[in-house]
N, C-alpha and C. Protein backbone atom coordinates (compact mmCIF):
# COMPACT_ATOMS: atom_id res chain seq x y z
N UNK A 1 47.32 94.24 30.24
CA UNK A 1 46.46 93.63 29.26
C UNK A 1 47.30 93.36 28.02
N UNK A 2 47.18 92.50 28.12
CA UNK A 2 48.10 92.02 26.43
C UNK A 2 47.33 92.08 25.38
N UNK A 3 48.34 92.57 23.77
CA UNK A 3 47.23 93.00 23.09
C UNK A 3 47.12 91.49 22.15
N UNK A 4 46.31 91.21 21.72
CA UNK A 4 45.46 89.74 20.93
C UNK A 4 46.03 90.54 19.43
N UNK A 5 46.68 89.37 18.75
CA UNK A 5 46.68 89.43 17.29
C UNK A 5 45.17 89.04 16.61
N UNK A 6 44.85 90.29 16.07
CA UNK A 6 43.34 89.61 15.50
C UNK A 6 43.60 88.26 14.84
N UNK A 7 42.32 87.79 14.76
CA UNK A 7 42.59 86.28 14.54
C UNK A 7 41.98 85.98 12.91
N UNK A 8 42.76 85.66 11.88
CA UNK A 8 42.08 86.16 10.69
C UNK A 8 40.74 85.16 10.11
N UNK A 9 40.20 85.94 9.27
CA UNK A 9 38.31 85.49 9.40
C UNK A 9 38.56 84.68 8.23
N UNK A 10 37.34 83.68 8.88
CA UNK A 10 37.73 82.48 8.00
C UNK A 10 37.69 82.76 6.03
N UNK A 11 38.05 81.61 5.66
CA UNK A 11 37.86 81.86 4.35
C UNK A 11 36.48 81.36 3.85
N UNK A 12 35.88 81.87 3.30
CA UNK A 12 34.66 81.39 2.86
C UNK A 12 34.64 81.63 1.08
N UNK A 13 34.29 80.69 0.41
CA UNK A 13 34.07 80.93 -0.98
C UNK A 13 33.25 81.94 -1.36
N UNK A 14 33.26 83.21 -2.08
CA UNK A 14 32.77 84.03 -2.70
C UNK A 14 31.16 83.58 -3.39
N UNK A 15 30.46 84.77 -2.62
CA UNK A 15 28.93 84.42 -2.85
C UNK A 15 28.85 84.27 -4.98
N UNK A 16 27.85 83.89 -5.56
CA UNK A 16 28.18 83.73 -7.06
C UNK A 16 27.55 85.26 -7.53
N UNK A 17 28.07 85.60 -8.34
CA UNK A 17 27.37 86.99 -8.54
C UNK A 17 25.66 87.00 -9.09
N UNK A 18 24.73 87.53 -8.84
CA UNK A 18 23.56 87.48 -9.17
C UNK A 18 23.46 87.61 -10.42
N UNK A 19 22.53 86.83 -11.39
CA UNK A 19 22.05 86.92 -12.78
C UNK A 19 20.92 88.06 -12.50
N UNK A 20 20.73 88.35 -13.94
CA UNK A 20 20.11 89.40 -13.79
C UNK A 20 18.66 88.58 -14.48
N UNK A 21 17.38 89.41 -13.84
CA UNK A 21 16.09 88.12 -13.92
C UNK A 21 15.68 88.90 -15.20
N UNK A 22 14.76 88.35 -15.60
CA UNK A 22 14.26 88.41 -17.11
C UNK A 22 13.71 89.62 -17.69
N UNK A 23 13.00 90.05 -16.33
CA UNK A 23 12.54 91.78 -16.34
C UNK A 23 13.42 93.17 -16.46
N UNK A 24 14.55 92.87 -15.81
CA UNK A 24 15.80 93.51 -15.75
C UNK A 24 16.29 93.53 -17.28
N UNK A 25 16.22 92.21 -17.79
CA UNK A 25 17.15 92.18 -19.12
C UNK A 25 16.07 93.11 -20.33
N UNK A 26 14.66 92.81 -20.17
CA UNK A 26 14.30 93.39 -20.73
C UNK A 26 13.55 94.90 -20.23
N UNK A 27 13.89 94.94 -18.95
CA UNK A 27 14.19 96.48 -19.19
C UNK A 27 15.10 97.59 -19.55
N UNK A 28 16.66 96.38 -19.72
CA UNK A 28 17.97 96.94 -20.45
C UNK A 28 17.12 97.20 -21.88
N UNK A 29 16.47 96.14 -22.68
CA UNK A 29 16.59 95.91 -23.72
C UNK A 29 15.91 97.17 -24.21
N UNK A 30 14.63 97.55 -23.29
CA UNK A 30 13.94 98.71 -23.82
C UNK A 30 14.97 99.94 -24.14
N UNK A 31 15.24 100.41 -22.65
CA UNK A 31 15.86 101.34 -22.56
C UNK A 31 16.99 101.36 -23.65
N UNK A 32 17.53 100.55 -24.07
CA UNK A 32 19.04 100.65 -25.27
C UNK A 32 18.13 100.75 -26.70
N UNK A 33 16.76 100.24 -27.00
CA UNK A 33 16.60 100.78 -27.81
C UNK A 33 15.63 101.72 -27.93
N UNK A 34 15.21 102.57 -26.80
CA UNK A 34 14.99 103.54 -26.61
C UNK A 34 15.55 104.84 -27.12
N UNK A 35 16.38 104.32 -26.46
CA UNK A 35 17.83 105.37 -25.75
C UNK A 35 18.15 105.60 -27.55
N UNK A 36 18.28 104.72 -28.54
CA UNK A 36 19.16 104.55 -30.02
C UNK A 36 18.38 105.49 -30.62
N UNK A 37 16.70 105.61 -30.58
CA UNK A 37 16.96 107.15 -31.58
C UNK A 37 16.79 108.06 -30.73
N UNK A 38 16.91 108.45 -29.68
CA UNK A 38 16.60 109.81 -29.21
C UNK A 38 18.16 110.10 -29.54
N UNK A 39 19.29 109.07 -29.18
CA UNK A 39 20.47 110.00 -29.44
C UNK A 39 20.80 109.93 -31.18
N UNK A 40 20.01 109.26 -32.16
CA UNK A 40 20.54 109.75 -33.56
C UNK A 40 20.06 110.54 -33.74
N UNK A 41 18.34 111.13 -32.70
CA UNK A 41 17.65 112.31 -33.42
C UNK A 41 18.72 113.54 -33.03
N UNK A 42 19.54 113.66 -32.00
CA UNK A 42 20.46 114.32 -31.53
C UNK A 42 21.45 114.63 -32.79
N UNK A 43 21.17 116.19 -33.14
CA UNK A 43 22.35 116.54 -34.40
C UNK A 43 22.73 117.62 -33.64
N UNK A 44 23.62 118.39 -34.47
CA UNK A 44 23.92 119.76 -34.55
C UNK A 44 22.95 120.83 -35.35
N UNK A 45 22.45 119.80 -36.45
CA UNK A 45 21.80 121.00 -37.09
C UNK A 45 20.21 121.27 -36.18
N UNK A 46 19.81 122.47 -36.02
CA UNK A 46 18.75 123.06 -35.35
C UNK A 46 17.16 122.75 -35.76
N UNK A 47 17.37 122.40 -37.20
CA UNK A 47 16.50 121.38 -37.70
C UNK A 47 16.54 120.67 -38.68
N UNK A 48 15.38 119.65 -38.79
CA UNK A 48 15.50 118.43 -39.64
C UNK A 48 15.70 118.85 -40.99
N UNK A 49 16.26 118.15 -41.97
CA UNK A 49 16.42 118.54 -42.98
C UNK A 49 15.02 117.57 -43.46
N UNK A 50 15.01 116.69 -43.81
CA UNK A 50 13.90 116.39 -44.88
C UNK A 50 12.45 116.56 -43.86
N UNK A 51 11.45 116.34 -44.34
CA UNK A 51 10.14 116.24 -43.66
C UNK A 51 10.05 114.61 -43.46
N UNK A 52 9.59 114.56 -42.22
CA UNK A 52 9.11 112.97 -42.01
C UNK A 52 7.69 112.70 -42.02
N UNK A 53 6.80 113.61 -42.92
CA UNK A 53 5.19 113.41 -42.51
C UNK A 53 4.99 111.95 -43.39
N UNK A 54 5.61 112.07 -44.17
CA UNK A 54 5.62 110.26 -45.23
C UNK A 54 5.86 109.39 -44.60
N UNK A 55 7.03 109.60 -44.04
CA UNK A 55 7.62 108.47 -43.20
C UNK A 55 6.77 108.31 -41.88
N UNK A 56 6.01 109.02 -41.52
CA UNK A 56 5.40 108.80 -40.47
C UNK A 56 3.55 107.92 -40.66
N UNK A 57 3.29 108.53 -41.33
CA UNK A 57 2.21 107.83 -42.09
C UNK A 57 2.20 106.63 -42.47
N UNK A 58 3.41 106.30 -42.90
CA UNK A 58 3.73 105.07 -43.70
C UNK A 58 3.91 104.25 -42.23
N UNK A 59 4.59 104.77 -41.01
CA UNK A 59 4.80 103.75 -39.80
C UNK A 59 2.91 104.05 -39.49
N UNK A 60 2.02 104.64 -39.46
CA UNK A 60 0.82 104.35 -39.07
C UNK A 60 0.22 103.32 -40.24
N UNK A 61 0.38 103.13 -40.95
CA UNK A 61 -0.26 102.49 -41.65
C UNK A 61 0.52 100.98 -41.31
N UNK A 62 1.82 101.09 -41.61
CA UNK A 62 2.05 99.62 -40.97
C UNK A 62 1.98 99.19 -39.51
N UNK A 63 1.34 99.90 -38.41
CA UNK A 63 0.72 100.08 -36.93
C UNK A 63 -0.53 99.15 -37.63
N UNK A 64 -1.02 99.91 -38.34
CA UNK A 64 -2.77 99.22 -38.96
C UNK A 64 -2.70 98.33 -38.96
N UNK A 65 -1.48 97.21 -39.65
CA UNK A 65 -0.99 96.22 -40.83
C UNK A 65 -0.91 95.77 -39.22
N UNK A 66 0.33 95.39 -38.52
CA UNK A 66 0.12 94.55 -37.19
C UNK A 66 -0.81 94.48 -36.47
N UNK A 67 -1.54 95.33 -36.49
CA UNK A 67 -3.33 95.15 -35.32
C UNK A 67 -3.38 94.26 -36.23
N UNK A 68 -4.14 94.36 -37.38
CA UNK A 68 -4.70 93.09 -38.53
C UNK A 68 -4.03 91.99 -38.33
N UNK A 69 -2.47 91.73 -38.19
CA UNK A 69 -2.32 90.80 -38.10
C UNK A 69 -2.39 90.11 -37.08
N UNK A 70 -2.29 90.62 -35.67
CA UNK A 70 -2.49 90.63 -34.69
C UNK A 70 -3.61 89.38 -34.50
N UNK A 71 -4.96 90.24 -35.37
CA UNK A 71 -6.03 89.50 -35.51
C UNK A 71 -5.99 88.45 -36.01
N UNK A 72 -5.37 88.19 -37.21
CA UNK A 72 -5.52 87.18 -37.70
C UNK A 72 -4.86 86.10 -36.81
N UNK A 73 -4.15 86.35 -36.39
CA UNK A 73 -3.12 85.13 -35.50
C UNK A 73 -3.96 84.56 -34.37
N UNK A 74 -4.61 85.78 -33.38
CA UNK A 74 -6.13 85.44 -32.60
C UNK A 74 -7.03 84.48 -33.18
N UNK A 75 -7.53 85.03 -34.35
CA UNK A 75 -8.54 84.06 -35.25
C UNK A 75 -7.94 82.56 -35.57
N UNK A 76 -6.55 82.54 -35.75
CA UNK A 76 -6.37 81.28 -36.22
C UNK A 76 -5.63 80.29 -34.31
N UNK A 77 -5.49 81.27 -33.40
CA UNK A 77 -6.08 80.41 -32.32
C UNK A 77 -5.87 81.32 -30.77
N UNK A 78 -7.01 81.34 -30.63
CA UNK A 78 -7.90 82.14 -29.52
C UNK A 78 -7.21 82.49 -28.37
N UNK A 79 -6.69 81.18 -27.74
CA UNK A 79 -5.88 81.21 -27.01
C UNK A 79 -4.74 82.06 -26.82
N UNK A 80 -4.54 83.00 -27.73
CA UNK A 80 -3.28 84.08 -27.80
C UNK A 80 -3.89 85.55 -27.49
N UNK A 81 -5.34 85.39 -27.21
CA UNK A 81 -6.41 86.53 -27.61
C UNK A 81 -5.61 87.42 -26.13
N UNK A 82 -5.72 86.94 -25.16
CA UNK A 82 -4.95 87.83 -23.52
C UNK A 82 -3.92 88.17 -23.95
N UNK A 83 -2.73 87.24 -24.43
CA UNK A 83 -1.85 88.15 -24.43
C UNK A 83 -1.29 89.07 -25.40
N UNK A 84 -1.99 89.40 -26.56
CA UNK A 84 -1.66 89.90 -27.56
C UNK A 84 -2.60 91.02 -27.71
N UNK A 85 -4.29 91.19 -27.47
CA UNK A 85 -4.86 92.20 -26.89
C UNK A 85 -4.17 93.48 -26.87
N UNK A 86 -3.53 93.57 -25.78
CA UNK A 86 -2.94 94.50 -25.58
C UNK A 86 -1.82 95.48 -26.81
N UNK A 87 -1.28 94.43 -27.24
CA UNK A 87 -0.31 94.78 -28.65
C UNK A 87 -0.84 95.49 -30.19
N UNK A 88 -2.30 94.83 -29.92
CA UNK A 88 -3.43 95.15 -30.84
C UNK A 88 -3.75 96.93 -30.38
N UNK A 89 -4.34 96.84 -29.11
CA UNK A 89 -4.93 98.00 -28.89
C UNK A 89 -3.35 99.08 -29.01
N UNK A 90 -2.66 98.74 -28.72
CA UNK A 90 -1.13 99.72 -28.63
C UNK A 90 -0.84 100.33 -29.98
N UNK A 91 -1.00 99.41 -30.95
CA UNK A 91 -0.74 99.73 -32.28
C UNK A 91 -1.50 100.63 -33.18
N UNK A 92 -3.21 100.03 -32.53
CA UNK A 92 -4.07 100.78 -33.07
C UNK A 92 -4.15 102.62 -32.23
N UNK A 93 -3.16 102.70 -31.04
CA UNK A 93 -3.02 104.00 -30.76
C UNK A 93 -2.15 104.58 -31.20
N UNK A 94 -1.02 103.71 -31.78
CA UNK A 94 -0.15 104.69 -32.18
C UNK A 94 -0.34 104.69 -34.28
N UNK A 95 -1.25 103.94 -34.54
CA UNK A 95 -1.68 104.64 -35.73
C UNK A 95 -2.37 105.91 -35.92
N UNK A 96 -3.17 106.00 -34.69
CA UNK A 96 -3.74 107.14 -34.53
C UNK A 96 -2.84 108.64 -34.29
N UNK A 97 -1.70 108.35 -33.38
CA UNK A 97 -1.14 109.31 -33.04
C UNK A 97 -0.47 109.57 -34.47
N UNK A 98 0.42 108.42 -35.01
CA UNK A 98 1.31 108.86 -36.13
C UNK A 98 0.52 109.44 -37.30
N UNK A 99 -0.55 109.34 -37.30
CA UNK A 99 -1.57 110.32 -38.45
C UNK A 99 -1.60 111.61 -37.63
N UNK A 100 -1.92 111.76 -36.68
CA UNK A 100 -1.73 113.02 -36.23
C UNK A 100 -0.86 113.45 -36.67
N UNK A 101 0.20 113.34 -35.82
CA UNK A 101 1.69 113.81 -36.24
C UNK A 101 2.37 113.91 -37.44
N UNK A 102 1.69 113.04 -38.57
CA UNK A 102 1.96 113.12 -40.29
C UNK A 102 1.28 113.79 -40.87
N UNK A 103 -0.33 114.54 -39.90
CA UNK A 103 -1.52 115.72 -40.91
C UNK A 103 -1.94 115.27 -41.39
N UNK A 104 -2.73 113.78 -41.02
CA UNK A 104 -3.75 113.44 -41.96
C UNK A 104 -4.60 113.16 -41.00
N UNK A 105 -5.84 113.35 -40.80
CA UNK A 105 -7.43 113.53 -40.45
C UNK A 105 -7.64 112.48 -40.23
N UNK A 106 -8.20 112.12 -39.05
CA UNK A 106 -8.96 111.12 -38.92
C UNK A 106 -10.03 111.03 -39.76
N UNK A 107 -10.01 109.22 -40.17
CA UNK A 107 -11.26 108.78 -41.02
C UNK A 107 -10.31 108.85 -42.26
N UNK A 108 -8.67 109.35 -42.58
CA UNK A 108 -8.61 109.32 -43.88
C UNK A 108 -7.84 108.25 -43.99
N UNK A 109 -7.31 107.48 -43.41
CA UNK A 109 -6.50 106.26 -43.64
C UNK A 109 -7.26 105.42 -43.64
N UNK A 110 -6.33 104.32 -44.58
CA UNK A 110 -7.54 103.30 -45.62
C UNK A 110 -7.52 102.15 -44.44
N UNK A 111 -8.61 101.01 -44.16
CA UNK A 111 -8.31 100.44 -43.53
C UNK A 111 -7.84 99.52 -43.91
N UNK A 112 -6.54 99.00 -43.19
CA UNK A 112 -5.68 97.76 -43.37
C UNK A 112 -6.31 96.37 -43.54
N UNK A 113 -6.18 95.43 -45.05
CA UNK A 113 -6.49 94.66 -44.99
C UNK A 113 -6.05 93.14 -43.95
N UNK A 114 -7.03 92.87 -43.65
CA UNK A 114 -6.59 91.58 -43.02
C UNK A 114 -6.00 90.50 -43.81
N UNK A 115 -5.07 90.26 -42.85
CA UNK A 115 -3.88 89.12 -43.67
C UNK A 115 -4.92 88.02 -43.83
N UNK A 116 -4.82 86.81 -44.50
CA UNK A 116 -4.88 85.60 -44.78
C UNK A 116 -4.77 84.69 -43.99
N UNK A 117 -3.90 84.96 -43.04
CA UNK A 117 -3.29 83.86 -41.72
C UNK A 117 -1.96 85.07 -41.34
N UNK A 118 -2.05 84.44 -39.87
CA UNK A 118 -0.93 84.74 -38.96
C UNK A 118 -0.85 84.11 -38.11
N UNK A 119 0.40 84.27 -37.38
CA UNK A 119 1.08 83.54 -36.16
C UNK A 119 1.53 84.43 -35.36
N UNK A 120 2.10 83.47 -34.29
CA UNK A 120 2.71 84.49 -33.10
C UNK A 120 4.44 84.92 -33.67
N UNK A 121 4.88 84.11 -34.30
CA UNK A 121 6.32 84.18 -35.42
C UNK A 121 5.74 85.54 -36.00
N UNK A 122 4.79 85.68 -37.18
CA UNK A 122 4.78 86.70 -37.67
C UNK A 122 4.45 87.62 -36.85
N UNK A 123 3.42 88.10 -35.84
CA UNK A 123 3.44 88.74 -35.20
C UNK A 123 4.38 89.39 -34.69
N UNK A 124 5.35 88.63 -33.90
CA UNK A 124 6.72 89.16 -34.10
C UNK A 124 7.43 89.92 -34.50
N UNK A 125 7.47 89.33 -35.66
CA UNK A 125 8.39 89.78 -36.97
C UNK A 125 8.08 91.07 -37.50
N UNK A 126 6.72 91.69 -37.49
CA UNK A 126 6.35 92.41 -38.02
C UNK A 126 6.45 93.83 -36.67
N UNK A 127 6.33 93.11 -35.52
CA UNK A 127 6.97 94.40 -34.58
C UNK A 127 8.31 94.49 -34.63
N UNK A 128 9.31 93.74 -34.85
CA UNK A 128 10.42 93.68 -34.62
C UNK A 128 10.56 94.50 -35.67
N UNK A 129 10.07 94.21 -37.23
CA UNK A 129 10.29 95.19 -38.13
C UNK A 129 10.04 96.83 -37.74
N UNK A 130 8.88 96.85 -37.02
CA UNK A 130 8.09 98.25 -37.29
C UNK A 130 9.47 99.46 -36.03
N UNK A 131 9.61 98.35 -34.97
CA UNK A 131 10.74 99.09 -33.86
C UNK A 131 12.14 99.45 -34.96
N UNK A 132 12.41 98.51 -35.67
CA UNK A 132 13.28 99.01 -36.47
C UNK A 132 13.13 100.38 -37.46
N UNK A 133 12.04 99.89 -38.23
CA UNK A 133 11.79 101.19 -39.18
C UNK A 133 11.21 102.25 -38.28
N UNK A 134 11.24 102.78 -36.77
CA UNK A 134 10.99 103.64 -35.90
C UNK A 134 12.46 104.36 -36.22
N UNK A 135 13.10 103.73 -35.45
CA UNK A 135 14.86 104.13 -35.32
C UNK A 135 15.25 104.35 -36.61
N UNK A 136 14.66 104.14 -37.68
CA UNK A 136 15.47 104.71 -39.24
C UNK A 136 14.99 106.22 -39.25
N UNK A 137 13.63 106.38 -39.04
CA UNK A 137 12.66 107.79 -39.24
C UNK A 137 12.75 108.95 -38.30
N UNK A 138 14.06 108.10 -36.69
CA UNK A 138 14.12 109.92 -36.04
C UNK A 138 14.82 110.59 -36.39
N UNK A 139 16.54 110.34 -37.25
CA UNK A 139 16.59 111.34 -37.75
C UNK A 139 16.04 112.49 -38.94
N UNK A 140 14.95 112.06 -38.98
CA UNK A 140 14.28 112.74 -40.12
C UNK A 140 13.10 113.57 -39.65
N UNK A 141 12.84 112.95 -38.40
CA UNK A 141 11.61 113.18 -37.29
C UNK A 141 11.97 114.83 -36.72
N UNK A 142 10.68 116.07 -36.04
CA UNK A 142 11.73 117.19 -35.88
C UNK A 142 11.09 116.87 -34.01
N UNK A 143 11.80 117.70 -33.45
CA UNK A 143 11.98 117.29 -32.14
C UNK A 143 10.93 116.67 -31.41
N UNK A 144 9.46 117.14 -31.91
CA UNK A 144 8.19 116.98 -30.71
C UNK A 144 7.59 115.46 -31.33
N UNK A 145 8.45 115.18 -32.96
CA UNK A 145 7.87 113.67 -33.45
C UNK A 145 8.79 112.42 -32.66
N UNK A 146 10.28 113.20 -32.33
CA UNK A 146 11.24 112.17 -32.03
C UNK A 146 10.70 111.18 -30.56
N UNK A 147 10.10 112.11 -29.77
CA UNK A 147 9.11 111.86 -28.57
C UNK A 147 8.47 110.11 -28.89
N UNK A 148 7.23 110.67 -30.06
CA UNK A 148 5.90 109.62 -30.54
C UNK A 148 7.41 108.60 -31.03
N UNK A 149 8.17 108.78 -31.91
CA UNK A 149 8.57 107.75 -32.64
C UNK A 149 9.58 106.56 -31.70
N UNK A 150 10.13 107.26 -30.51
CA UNK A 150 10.76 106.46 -29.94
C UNK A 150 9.48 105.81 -29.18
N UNK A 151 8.53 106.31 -28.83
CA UNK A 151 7.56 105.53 -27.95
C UNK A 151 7.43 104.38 -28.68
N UNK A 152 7.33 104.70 -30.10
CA UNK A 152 6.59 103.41 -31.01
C UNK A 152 7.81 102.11 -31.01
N UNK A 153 9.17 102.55 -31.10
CA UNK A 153 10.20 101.81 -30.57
C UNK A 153 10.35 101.04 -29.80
N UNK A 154 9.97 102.03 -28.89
CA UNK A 154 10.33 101.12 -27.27
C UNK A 154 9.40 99.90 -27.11
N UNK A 155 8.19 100.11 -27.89
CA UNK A 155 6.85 99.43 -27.59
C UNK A 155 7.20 98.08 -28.78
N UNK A 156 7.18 98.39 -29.66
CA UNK A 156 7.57 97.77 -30.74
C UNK A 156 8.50 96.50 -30.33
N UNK A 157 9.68 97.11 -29.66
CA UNK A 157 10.98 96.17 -29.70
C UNK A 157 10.68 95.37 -28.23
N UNK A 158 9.78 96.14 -27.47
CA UNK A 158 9.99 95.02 -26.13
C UNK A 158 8.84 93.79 -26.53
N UNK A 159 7.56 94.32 -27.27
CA UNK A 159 6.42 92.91 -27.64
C UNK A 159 7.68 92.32 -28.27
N UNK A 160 8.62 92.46 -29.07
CA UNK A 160 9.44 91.51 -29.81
C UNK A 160 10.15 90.66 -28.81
N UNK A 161 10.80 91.35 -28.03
CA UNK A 161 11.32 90.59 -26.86
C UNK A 161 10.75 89.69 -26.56
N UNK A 162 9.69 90.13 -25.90
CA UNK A 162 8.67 89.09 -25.12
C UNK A 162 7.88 87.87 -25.98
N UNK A 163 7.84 88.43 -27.30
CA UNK A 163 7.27 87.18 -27.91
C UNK A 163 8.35 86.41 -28.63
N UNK A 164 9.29 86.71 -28.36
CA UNK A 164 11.00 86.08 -28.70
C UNK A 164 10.86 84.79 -27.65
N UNK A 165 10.37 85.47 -26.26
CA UNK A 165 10.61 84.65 -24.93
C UNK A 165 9.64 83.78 -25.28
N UNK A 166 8.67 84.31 -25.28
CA UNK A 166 7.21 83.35 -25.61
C UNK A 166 7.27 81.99 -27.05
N UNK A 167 7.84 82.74 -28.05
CA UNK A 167 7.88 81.03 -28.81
C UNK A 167 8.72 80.32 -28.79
N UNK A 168 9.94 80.55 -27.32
CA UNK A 168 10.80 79.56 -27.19
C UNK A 168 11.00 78.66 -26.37
């Protein structure tokens, strides 16, 4: 039996590497800014030095401030009412929680006036802000707030995402 030189396999052009689909990117997006304050709440020292009950209050009250605006942007056109719903009710839970977590009583926060007008731009803008001023307040946050405040983050920065995608 004679032995056969394998016979070499053809050349074929290299498959293209897969993009990554839109869900993927913004489930990177969560997770990285997720991920950004749990590791600044990460110190050495054993606990927080300042108190964050201000700073936490102050993110429920501007939670209030985006439901409202929320609304107003609905009111000025309806058609946004499905998909923004949800962003409304999210906000209005985590005003609730961040009064918890800041010691103030339900029934004692003032209610947020309704804006004048809004859009799906401001809408935006004003989560994109609030995910930001999340990630300023965990290092100040003490371990069981760093939890609530990245939630408000994660939540915060992906409606931004998505309504990034949405007015473009």
């Amino acid at each position: 039996m004679k032995d056969r030189e394998p016979t070499p396999p053809e050349t074929a052009t290299p498959p293209e590497p897969a993009r990554p689909t839109r869900r993927q990117v913004l489930a990177g997006t969560v997770a990285a800014v997720a991920l950004a304050p749990l590791a600044a709440g990460c110190s050495t020292a054993a606990t927080t030095s300042d108190d964050a009950s201000d700073a936490l209050l102050a993110m429920a009250d501007a939670a209030r401030m985006d439901a409202a605006l929320v609304v107003a942007a609905v009111t000025g056109d309806p058609s946004l009412a499905g998909r923004l719903e949800p962003l409304r009710a999210a906000r209005m839970e985590h005003a609730a929680a961040l009064d918890q977590a800041g010691g103030r009583t339900p029934g004692q926060a003032a209610v947020a006036a309704t804006p004048p007008a809004g859009d799906l731009a401001a809408v935006r803008d004003a989560v994109a802000a609030s995910a930001r001023t999340a990630g300023e307040v965990v290092p100040r946050a003490s371990a069981l707030q760093v939890g609530l405040v990245a939630e408000v983050a994660a939540c915060c920065a992906t409606y931004a995402a998505v309504l990034t995608g949405a007015a473009s």
